[in-house]
C-alpha atoms as a PDB file:
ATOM      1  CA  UNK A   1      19.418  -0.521 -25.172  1.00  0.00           C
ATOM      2  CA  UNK A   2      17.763   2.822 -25.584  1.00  0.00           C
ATOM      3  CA  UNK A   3      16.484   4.723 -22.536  1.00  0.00           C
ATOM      4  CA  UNK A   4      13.635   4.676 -23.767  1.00  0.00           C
ATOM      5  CA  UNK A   5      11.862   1.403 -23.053  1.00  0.00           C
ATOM      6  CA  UNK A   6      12.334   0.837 -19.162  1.00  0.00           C
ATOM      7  CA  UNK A   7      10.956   4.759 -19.023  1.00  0.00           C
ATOM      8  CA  UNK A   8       7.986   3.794 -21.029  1.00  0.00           C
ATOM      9  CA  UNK A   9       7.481   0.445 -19.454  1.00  0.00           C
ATOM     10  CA  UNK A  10       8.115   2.250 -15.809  1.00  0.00           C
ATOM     11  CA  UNK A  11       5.305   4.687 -16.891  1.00  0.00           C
ATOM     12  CA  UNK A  12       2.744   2.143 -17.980  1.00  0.00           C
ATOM     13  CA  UNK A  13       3.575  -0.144 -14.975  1.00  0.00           C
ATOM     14  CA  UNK A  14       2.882   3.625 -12.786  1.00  0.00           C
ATOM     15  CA  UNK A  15      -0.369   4.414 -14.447  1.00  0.00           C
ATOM     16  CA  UNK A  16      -1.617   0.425 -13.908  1.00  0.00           C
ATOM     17  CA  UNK A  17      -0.975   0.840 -10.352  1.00  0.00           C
ATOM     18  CA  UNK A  18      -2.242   4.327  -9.963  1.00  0.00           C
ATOM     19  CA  UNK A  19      -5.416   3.093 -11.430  1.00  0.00           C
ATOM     20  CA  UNK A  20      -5.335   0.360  -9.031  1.00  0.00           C
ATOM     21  CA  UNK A  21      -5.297   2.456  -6.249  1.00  0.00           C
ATOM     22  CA  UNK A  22      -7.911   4.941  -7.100  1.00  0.00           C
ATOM     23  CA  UNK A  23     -10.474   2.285  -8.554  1.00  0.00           C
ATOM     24  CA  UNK A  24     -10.296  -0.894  -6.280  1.00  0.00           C
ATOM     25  CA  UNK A  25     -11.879  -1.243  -3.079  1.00  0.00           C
ATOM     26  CA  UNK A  26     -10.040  -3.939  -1.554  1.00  0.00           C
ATOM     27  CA  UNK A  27      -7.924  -3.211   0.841  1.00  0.00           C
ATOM     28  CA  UNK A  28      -4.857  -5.988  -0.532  1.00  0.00           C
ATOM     29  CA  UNK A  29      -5.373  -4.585  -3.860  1.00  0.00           C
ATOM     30  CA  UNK A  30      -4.295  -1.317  -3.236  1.00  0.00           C
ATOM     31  CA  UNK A  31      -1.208  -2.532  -1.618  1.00  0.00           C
ATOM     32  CA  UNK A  32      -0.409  -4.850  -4.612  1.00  0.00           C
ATOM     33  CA  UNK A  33      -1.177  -1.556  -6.796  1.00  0.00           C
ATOM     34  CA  UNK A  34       1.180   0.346  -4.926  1.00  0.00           C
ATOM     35  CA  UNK A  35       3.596  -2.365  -4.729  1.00  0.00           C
ATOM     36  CA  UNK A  36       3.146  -1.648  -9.159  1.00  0.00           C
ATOM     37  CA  UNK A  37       4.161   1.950  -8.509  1.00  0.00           C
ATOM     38  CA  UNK A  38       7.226   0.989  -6.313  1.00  0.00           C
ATOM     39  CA  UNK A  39       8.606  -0.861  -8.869  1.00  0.00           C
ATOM     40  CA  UNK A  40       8.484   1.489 -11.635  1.00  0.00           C
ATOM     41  CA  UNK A  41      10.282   3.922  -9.749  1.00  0.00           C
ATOM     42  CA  UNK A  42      13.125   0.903  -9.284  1.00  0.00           C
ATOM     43  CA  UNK A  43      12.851   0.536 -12.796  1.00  0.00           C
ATOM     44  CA  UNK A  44      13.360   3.814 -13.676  1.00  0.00           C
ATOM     45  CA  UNK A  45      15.867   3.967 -10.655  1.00  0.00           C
ATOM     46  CA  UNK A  46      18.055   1.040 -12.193  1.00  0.00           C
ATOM     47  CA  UNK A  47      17.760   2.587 -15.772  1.00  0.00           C
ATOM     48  CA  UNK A  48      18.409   5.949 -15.394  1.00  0.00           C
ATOM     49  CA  UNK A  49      21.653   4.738 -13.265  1.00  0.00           C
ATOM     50  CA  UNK A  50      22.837   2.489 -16.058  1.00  0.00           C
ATOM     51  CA  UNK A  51      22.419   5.479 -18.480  1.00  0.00           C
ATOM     52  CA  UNK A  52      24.232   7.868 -16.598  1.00  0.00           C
ATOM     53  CA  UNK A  53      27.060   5.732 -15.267  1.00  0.00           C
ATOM     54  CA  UNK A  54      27.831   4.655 -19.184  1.00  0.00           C
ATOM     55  CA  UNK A  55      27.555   8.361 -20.156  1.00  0.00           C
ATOM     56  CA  UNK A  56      30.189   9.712 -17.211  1.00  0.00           C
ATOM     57  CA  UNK A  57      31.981   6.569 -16.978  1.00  0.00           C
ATOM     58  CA  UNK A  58      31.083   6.305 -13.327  1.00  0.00           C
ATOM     59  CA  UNK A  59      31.273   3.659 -10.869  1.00  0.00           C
ATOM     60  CA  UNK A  60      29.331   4.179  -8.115  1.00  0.00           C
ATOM     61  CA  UNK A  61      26.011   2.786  -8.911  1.00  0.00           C
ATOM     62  CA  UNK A  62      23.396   5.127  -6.984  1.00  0.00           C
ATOM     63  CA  UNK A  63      20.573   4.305  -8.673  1.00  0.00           C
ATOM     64  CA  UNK A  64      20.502   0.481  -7.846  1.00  0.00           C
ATOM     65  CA  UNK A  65      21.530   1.281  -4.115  1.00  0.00           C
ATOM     66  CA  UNK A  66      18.450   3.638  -4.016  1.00  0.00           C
ATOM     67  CA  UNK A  67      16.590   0.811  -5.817  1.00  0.00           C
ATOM     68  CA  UNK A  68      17.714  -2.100  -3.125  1.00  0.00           C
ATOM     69  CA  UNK A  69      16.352   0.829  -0.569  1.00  0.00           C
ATOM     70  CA  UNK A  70      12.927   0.975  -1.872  1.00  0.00           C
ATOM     71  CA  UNK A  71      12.588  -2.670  -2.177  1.00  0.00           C
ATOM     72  CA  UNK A  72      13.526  -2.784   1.366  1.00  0.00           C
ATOM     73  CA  UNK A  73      10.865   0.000   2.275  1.00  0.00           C
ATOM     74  CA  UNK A  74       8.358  -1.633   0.352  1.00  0.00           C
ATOM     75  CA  UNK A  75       9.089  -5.332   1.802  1.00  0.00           C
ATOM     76  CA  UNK A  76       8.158  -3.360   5.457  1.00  0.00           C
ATOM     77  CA  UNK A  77       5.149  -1.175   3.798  1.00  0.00           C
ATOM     78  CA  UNK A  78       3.405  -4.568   2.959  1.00  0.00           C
ATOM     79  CA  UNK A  79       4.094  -6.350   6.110  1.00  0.00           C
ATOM     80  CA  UNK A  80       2.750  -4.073   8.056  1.00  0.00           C
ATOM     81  CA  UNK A  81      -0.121  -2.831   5.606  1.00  0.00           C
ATOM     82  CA  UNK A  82      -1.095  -6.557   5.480  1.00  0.00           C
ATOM     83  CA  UNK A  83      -1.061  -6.804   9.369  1.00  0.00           C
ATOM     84  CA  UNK A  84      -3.034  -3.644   9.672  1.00  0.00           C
ATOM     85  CA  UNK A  85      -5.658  -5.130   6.902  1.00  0.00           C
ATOM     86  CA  UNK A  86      -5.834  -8.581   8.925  1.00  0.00           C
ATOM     87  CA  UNK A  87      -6.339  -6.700  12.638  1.00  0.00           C
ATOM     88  CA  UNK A  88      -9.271  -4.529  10.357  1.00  0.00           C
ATOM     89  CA  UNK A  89     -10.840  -7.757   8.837  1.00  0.00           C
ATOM     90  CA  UNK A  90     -10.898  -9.775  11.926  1.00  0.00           C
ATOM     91  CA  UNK A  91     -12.908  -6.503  13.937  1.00  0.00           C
ATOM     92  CA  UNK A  92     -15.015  -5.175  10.961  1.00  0.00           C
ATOM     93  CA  UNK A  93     -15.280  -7.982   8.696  1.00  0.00           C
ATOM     94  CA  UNK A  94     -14.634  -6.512   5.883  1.00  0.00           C
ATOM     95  CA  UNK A  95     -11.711  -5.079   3.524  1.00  0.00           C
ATOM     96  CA  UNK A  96     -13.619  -2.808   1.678  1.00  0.00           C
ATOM     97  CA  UNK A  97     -11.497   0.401   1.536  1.00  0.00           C
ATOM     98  CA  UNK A  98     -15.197   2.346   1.297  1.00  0.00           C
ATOM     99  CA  UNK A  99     -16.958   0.618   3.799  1.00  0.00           C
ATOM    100  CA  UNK A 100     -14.027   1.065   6.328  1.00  0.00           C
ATOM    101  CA  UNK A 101     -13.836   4.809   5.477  1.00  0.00           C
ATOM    102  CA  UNK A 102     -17.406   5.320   6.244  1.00  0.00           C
ATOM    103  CA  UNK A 103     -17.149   3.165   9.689  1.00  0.00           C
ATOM    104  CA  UNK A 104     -14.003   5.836  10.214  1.00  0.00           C
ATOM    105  CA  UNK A 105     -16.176   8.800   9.935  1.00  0.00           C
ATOM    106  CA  UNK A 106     -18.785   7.645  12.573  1.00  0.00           C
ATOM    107  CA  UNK A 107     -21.566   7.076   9.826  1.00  0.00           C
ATOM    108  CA  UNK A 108     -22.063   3.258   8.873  1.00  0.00           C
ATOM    109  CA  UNK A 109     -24.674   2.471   6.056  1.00  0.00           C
ATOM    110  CA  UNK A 110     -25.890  -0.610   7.523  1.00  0.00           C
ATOM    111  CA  UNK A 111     -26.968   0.134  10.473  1.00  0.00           C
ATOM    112  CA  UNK A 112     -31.018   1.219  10.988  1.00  0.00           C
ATOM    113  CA  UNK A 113     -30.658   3.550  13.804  1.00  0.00           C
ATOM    114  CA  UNK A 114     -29.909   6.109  11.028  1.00  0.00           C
ATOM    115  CA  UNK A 115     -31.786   8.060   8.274  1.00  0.00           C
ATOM    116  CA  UNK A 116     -31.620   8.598   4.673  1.00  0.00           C
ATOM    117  CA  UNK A 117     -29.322  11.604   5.477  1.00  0.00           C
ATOM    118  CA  UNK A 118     -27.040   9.472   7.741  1.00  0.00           C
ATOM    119  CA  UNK A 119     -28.021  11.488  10.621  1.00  0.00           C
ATOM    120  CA  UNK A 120     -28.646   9.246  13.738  1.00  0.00           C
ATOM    121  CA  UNK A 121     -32.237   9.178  14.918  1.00  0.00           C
ATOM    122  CA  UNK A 122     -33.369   9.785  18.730  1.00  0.00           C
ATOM    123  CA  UNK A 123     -33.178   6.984  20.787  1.00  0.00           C
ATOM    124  CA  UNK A 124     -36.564   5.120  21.639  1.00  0.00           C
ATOM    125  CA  UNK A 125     -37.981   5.871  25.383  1.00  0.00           C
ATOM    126  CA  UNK A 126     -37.960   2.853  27.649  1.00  0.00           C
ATOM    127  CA  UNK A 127     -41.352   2.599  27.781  1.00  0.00           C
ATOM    128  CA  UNK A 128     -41.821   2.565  23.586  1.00  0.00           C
ATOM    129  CA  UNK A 129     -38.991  -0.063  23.477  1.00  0.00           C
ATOM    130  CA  UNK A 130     -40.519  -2.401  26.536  1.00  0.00           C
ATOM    131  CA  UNK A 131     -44.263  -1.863  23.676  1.00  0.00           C
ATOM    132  CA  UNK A 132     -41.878  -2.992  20.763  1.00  0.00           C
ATOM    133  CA  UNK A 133     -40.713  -5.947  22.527  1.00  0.00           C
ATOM    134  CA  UNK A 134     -44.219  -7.322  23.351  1.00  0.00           C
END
C-alpha cells in the first residue's frame, strides 16, 4: 500500500477534528474532536513507521510504540477532561464552552445587575431596595 492513503486519510481525519474544536460549543465535543486529531497523528505514526522500517529493513518499530503512547495519553486526557466537564456541569449547569468562558472572565450575560456594555451597575441603597420590595 502506497503512503499515500493513511497520510491523506490522517489529514482529513485532522482537519474534521480541528473543525470540531474551533466550531462546537460543547464541552464533550471538543474532547471527542480532539480525540479525531489524536488519532491521525497514530495513523500517521503507524504509517510512516511501516514505510520506513520496509525501506531500511528495520526492526524496531518506533512509530507504533509512540502510537501505543499517545493512546495512553489520550485514554488519561479524556478521563480527566470528562471529570473536569462533569465537576463544571454540576456547579454551572452548563457545558457550553462560551458560556463557561464568559463566567471565567467575571462577566456573565444572564445576569441583570449588568449593562449593555457588561459593566456592572452600582448597587441599590438600602433604603431604594426596602421601596422595591414593597
Amino acid at each position: 500500500m502506497h503512503l499515500v492513503y493513511p497520510a491523506v486519510l490522517a489529514a482529513l481525519l485532522f482537519c474534521t477534528g480541528l473543525y470540531g474544536v474551533l466550531a462546537r460549543r460543547n464541552a464533550i465535543l471538543v474532547l471527542m474532536s480532539v480525540e479525531l486529531m489524536l488519532n491521525a497523528v497514530n495513523l500517521n505514526l503507524v504509517a510512516f513507521d511501516a514505510w520506513l522500517s520496509r525501506a531500511a529493513e528495520d526492526t524496531l518499530h518506533s512509530g507504533q510504540a509512540l502510537a501505543l503512547f499517545t493512546i495512553a495519553i489520550a485514554a488519561a486526557e479524556i478521563g480527566i477532561g470528562l471529570a473536569i466537564v462533569l465537576a463544571v456541569y454540576r456547579n454551572r449547569g452548563t457545558s457550553d464552552v462560551d458560556r463557561l468562558r464568559d463566567t471565567a472572565e467575571g462577566h456573565d450575560p444572564d445576569a441583570s445587575d449588568s449593562d449593555a456594555t457588561g459593566r456592572a451597575l452600582p448597587a441599590p441603597a438600602a433604603g431604594e431596595k426596602a421601596e422595591a420590595t414593597a
